[in-house]
Protein backbone atom coordinates (compact mmCIF):
# COMPACT_ATOMS: atom_id res chain seq x y z
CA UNK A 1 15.21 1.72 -11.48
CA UNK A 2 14.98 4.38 -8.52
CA UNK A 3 19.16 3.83 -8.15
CA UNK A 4 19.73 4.17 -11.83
CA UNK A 5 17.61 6.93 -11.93
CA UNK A 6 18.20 8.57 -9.03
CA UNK A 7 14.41 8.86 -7.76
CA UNK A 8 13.17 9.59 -4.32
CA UNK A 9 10.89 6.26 -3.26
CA UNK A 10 8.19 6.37 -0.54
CA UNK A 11 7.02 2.73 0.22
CA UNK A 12 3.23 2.95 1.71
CA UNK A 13 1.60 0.58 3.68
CA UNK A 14 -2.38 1.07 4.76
CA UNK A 15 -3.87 -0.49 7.14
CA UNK A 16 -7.49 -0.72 5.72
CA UNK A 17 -9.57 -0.06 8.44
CA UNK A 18 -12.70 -1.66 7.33
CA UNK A 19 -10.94 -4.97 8.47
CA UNK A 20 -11.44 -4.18 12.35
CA UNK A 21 -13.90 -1.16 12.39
CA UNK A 22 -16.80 -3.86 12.53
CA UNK A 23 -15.24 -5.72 15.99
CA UNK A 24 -18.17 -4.22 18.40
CA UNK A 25 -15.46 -5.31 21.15
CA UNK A 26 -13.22 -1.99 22.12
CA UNK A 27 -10.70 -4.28 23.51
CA UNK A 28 -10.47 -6.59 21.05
CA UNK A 29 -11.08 -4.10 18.11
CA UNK A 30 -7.68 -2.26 19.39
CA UNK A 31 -5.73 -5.33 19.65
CA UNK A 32 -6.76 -6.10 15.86
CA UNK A 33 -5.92 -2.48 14.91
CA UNK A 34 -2.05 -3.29 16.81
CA UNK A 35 -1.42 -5.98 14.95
CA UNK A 36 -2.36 -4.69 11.24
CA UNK A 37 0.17 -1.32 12.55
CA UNK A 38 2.80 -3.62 13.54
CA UNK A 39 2.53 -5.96 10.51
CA UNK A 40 2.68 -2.83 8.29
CA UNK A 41 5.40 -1.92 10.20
CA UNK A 42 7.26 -4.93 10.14
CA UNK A 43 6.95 -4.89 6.14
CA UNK A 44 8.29 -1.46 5.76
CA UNK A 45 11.28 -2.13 7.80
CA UNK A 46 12.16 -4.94 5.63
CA UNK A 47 11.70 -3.21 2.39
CA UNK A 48 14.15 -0.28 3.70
CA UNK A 49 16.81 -3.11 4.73
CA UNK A 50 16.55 -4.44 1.20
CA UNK A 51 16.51 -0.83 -0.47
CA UNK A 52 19.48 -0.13 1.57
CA UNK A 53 21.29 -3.18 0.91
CA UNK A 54 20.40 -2.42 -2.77
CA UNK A 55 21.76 0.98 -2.02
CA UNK A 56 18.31 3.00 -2.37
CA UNK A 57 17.15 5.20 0.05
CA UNK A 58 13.17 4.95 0.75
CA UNK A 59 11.01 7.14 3.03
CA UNK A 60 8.34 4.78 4.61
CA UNK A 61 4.78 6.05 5.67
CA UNK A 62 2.17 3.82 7.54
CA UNK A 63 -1.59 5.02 7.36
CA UNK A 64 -4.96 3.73 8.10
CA UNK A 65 -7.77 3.99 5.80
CA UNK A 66 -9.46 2.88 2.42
CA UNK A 67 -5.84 1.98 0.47
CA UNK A 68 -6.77 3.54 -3.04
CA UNK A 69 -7.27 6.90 -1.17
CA UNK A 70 -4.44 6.88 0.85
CA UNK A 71 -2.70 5.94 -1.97
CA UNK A 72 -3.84 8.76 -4.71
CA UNK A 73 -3.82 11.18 -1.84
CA UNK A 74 -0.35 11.11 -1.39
CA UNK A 75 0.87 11.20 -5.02
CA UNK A 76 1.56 14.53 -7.02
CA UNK A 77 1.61 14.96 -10.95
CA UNK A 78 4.47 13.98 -11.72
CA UNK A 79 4.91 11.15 -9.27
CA UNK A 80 4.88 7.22 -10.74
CA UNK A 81 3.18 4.96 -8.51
CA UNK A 82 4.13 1.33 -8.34
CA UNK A 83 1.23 -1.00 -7.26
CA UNK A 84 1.05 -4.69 -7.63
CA UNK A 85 -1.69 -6.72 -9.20
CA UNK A 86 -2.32 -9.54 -6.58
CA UNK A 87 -4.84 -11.37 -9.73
CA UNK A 88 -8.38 -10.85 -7.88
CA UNK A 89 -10.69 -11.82 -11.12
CA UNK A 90 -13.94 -12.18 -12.09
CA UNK A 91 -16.48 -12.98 -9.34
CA UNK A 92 -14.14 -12.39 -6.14
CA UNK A 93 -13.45 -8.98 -7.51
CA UNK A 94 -16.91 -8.26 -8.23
CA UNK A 95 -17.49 -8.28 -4.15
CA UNK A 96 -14.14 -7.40 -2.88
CA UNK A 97 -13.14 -4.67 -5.09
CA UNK A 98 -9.68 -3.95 -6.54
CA UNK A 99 -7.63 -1.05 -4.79
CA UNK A 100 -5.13 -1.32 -8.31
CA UNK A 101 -8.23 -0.56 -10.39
CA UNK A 102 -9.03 2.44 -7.91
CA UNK A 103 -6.10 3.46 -7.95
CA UNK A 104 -5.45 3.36 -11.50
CA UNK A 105 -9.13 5.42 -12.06
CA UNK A 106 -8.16 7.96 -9.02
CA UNK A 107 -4.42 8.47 -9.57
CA UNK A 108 -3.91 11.89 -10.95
CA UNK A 109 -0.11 10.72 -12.03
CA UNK A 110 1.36 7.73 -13.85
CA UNK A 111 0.43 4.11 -12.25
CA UNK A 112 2.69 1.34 -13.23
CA UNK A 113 1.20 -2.46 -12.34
CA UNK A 114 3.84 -4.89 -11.45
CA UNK A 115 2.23 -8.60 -11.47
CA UNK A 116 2.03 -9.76 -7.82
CA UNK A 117 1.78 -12.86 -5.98
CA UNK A 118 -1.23 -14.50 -5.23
């Protein structure tokens, strides 16, 4: 769609930080925070080989925070964000939360839900 319709794409990947702000362990805390980077780095530098092989240019941006505020943050009016649904239901959601339902109640512009896997 972005090729056809010649739009600019940012792919964002957040490192939630709630996943290693509890490690008491500086050492060990940092390490965790490392790897999340580098696997959100890793990601975005295979979704720009694919884009470009697909002939799409995308901007990439790593952050760390809460995803659905990251997210919203970055996004003007007239911006479509593309999220995917990863099918957290009933009583997982109910104590994990759902950043696509945040995102979708914080978004000031259009939010499109692609199904995701699992």
């Amino acid at each position: 769609m972005a090729k056809a319709l010649g739009l600019k794409v940012m792919a964002l990947y957040v490192v939630d930080a709630s996943e290693y702000e509890g490690i008491h362990h500086h050492s060990i805390r940092e390490s965790a925070r490392t790897g999340f980077r580098e696997r959100g780095l890793r990601s975005l530098e295979r979704l720009k080989k694919y884009a470009s092989e697909k002939g799409v240019e995308v901007d990439t941006v790593l952050r760390e925070g809460k995803p659905y505020q990251e997210i919203t943050s970055l996004a003007d009016e007239g911006d479509i964000i593309f999220i995917s649904s990863h099918g957290a239901s009933g009583f997982t959601k109910m104590f994990i939360g759902s950043t696509t339902d945040k995102v979708l109640k914080y978004a000031k512009c259009t939010v499109a839900v692609v199904k995701g896997v699992p």
